[in-house]
C-alpha atoms as a PDB file:
ATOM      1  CA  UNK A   1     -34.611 -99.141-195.313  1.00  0.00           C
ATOM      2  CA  UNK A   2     -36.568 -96.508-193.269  1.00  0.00           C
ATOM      3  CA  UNK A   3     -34.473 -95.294-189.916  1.00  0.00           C
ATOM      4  CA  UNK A   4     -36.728 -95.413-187.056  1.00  0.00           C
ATOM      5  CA  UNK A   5     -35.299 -91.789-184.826  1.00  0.00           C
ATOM      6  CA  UNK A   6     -35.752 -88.247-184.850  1.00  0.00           C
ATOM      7  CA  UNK A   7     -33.820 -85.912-187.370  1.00  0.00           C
ATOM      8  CA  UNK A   8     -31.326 -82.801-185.744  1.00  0.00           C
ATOM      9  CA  UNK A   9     -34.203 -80.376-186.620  1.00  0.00           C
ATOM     10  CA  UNK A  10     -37.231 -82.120-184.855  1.00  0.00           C
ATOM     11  CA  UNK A  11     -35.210 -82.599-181.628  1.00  0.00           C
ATOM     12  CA  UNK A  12     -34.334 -78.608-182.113  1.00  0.00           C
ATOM     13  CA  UNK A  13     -38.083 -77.733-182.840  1.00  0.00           C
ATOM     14  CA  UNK A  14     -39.459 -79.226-179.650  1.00  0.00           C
ATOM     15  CA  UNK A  15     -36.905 -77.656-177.443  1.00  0.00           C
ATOM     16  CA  UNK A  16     -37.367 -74.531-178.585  1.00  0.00           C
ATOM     17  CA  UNK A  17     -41.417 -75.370-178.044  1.00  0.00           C
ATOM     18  CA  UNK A  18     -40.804 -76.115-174.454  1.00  0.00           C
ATOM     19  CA  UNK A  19     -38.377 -73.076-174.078  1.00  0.00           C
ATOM     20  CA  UNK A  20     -40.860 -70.613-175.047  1.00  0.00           C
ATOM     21  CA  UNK A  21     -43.341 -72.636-172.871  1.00  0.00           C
ATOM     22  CA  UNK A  22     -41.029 -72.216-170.109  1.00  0.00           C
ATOM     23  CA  UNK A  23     -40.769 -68.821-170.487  1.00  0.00           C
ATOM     24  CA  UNK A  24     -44.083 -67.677-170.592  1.00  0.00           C
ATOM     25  CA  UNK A  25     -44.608 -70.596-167.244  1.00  0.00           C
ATOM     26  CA  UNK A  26     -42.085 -69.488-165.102  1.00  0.00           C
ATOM     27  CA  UNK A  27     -41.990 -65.348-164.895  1.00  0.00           C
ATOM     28  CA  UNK A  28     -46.254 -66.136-163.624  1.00  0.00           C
ATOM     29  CA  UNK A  29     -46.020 -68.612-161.021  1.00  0.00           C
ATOM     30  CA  UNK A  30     -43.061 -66.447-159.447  1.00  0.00           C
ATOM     31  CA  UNK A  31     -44.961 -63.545-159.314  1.00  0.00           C
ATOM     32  CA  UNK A  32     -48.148 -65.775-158.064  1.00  0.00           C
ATOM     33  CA  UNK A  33     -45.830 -67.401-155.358  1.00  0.00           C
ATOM     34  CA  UNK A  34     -44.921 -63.783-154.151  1.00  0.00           C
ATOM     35  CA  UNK A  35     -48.391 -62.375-154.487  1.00  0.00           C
ATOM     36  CA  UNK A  36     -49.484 -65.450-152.015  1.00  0.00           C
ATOM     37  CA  UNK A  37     -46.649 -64.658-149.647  1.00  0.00           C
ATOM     38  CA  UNK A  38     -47.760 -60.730-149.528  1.00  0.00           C
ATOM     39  CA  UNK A  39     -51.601 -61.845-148.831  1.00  0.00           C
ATOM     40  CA  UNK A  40     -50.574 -64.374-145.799  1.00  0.00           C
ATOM     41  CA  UNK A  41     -48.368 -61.685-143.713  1.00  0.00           C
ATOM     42  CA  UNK A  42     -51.684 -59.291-144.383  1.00  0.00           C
ATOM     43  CA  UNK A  43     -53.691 -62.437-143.175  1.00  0.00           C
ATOM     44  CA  UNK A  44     -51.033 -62.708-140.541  1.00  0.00           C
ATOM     45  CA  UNK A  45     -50.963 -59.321-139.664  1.00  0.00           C
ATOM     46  CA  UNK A  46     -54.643 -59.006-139.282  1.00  0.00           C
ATOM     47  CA  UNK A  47     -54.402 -62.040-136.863  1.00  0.00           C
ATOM     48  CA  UNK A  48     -51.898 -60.630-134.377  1.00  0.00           C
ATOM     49  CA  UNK A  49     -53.773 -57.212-134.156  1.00  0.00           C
ATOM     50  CA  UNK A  50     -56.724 -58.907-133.570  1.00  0.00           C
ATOM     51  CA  UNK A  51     -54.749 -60.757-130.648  1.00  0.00           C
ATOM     52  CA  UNK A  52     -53.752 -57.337-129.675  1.00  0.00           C
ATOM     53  CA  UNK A  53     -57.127 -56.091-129.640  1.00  0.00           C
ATOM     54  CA  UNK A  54     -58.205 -59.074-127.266  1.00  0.00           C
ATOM     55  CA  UNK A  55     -55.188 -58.780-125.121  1.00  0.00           C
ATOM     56  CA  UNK A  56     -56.339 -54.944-124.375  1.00  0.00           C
ATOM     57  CA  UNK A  57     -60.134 -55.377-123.641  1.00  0.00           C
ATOM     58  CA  UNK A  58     -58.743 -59.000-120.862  1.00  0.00           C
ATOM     59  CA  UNK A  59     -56.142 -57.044-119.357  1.00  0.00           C
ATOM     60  CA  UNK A  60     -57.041 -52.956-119.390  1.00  0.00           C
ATOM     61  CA  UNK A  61     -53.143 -52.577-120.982  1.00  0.00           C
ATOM     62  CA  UNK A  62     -51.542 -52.927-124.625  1.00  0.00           C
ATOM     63  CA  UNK A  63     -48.289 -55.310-124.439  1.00  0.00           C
ATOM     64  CA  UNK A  64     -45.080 -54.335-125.035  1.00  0.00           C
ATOM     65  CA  UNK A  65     -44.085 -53.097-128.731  1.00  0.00           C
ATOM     66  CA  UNK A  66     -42.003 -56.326-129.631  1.00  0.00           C
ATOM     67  CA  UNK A  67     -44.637 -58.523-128.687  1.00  0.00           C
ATOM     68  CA  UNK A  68     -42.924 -60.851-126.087  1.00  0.00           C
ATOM     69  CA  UNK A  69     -45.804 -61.131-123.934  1.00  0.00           C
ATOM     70  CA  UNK A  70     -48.358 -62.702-126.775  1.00  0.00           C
ATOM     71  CA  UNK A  71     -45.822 -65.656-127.158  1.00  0.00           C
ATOM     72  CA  UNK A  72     -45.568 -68.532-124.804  1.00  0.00           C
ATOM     73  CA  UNK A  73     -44.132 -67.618-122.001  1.00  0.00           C
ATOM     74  CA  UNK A  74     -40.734 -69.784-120.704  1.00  0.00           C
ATOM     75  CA  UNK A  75     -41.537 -68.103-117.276  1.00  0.00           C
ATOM     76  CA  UNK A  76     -43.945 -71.624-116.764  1.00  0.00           C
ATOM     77  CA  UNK A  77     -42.305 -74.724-117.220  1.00  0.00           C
ATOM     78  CA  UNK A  78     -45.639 -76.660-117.768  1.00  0.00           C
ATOM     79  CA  UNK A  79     -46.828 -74.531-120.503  1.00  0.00           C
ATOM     80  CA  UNK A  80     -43.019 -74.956-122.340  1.00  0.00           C
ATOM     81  CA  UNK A  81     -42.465 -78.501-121.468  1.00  0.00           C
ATOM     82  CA  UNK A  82     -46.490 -80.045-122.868  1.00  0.00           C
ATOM     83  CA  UNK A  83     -46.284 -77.199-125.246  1.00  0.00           C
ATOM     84  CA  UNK A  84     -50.417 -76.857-123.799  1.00  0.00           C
ATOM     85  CA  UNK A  85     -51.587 -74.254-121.449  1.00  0.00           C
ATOM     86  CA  UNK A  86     -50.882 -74.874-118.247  1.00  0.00           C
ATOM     87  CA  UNK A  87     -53.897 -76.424-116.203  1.00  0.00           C
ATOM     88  CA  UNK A  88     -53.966 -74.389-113.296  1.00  0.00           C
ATOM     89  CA  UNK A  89     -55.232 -71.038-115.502  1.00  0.00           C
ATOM     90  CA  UNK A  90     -57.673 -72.377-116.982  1.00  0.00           C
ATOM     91  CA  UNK A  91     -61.126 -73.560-115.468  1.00  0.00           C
ATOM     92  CA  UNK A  92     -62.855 -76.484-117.405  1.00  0.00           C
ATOM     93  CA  UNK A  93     -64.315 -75.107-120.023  1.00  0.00           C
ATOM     94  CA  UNK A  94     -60.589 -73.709-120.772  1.00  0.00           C
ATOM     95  CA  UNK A  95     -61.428 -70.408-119.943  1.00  0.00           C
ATOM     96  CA  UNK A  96     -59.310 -68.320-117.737  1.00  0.00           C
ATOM     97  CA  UNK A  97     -59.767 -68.449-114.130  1.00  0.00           C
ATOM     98  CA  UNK A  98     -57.172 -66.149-112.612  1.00  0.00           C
ATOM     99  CA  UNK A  99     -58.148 -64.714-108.987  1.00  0.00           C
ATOM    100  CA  UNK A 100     -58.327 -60.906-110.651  1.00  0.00           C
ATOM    101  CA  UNK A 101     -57.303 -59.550-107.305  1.00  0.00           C
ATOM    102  CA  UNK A 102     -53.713 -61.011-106.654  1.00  0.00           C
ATOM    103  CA  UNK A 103     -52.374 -61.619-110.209  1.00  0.00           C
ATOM    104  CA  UNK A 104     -48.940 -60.193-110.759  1.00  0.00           C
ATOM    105  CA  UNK A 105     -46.571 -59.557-113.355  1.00  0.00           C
ATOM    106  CA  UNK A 106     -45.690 -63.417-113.785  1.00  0.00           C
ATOM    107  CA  UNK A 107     -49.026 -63.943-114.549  1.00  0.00           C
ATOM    108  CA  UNK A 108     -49.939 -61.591-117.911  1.00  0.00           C
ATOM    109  CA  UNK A 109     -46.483 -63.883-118.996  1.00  0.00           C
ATOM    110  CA  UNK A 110     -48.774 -67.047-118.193  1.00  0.00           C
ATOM    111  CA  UNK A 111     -51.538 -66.150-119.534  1.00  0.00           C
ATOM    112  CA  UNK A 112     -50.087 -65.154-122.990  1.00  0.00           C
ATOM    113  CA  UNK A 113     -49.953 -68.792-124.346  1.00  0.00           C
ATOM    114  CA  UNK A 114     -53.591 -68.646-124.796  1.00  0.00           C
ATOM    115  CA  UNK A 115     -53.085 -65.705-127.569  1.00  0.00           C
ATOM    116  CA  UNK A 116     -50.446 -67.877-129.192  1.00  0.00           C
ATOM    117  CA  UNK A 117     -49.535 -70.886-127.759  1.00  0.00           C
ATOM    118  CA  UNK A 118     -46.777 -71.671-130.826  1.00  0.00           C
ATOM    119  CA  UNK A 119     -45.272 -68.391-130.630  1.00  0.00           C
ATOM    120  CA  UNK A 120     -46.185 -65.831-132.946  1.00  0.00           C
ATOM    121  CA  UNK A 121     -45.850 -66.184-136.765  1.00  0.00           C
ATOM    122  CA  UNK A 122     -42.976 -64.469-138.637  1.00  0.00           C
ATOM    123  CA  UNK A 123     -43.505 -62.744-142.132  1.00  0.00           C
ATOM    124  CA  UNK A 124     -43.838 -65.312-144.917  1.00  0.00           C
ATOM    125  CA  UNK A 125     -41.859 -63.007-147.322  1.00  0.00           C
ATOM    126  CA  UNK A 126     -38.776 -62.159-145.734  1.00  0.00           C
ATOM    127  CA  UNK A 127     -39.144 -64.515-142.142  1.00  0.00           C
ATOM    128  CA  UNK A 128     -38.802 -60.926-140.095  1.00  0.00           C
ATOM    129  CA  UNK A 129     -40.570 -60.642-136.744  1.00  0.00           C
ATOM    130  CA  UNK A 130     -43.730 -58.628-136.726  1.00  0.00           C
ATOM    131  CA  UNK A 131     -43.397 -55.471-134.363  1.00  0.00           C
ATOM    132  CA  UNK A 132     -46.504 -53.650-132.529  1.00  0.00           C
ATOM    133  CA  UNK A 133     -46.402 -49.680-134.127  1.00  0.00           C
ATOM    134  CA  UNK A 134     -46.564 -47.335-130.517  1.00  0.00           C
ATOM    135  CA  UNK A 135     -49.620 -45.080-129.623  1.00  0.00           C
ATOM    136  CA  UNK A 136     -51.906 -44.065-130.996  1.00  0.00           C
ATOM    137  CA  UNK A 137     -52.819 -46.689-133.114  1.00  0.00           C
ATOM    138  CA  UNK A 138     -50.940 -49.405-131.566  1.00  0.00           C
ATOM    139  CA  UNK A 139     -51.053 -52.163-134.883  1.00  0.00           C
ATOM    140  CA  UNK A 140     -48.900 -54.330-136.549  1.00  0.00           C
ATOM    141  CA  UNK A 141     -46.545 -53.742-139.321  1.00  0.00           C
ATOM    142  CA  UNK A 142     -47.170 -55.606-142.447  1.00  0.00           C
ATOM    143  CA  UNK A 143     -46.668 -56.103-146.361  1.00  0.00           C
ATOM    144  CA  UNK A 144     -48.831 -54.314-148.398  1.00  0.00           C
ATOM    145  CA  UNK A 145     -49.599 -55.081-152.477  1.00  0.00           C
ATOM    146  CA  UNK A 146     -46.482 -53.086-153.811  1.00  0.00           C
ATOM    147  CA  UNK A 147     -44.566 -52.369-150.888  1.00  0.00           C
ATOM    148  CA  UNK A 148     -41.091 -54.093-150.424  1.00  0.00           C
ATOM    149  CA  UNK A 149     -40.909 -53.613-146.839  1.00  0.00           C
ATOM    150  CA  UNK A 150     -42.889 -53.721-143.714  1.00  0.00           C
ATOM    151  CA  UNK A 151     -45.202 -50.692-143.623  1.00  0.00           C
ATOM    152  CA  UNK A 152     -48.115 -49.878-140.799  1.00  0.00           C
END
């Protein structure tokens, strides 16, 4: 009578076929995940300094080194409670429609959800905030191919 199974050693032979598998898997899709996440903070990066970049040519001034000012504002309770940009900026083909004249302070805080009206994105590779380098060059730190850290 012929037992219908698998022997000791074929049971051994394909898990040692799918260990060596595994090992030759694993190590490359780690290193692709990581190489994805250093390639979408330089995407993000470029992003915010081109919201930068914007932000200087509208208002004649760079904003502040942490940023603050790009991300919606909680100084205007419509913009934080729709989550939208609030109405009264904006003229109907959504583009801004401040009285250039009389603005003050408040307002550049207003204005700022139309850079990033869901706040501004964090580092994919180690969730850290993104910080605007002082003059002269006034960019953005990011992740570069090799680098472990934030670097300008």
């Amino acid at each position: 009578m012929k037992n219908r199974g698998f022997t000791i050693l074929e049971v051994m032979l394909v898990v040692i076929l799918i260990s060596i598998l595994a090992a030759i898997v694993i190590p490359r899709f780690v290193v692709s995940t990581k190489h994805a996440k250093v390639q979408s903070c330089e995407m993000n990066r470029a992003i915010i300094n081109k919201a930068v970049e914007s932000f200087y040519f509208v208002e004649a001034t760079w904003p502040d080194l942490d940023l603050n000012i790009l991300k919606q504002s909680s100084l205007n309770a419509d913009m934080t409670a729709s989550g939208d940009y609030d109405p009264d900026w904006y003229d109907a083909r959504g583009d801004y429609a401040l009285d250039p004249v009389a603005y003050t302070a408040n307002d550049l805080y207003r204005l700022s959800a139309k850079y990033f009206p869901d706040g501004i994105p964090t580092c994919p590779l180690d969730e850290s905030s993104y910080v605007l380098f002082p003059s002269p060059i006034f960019r953005v730190s990011g992740h570069r191919e090799g680098a472990g850290t934030h670097i300008y």
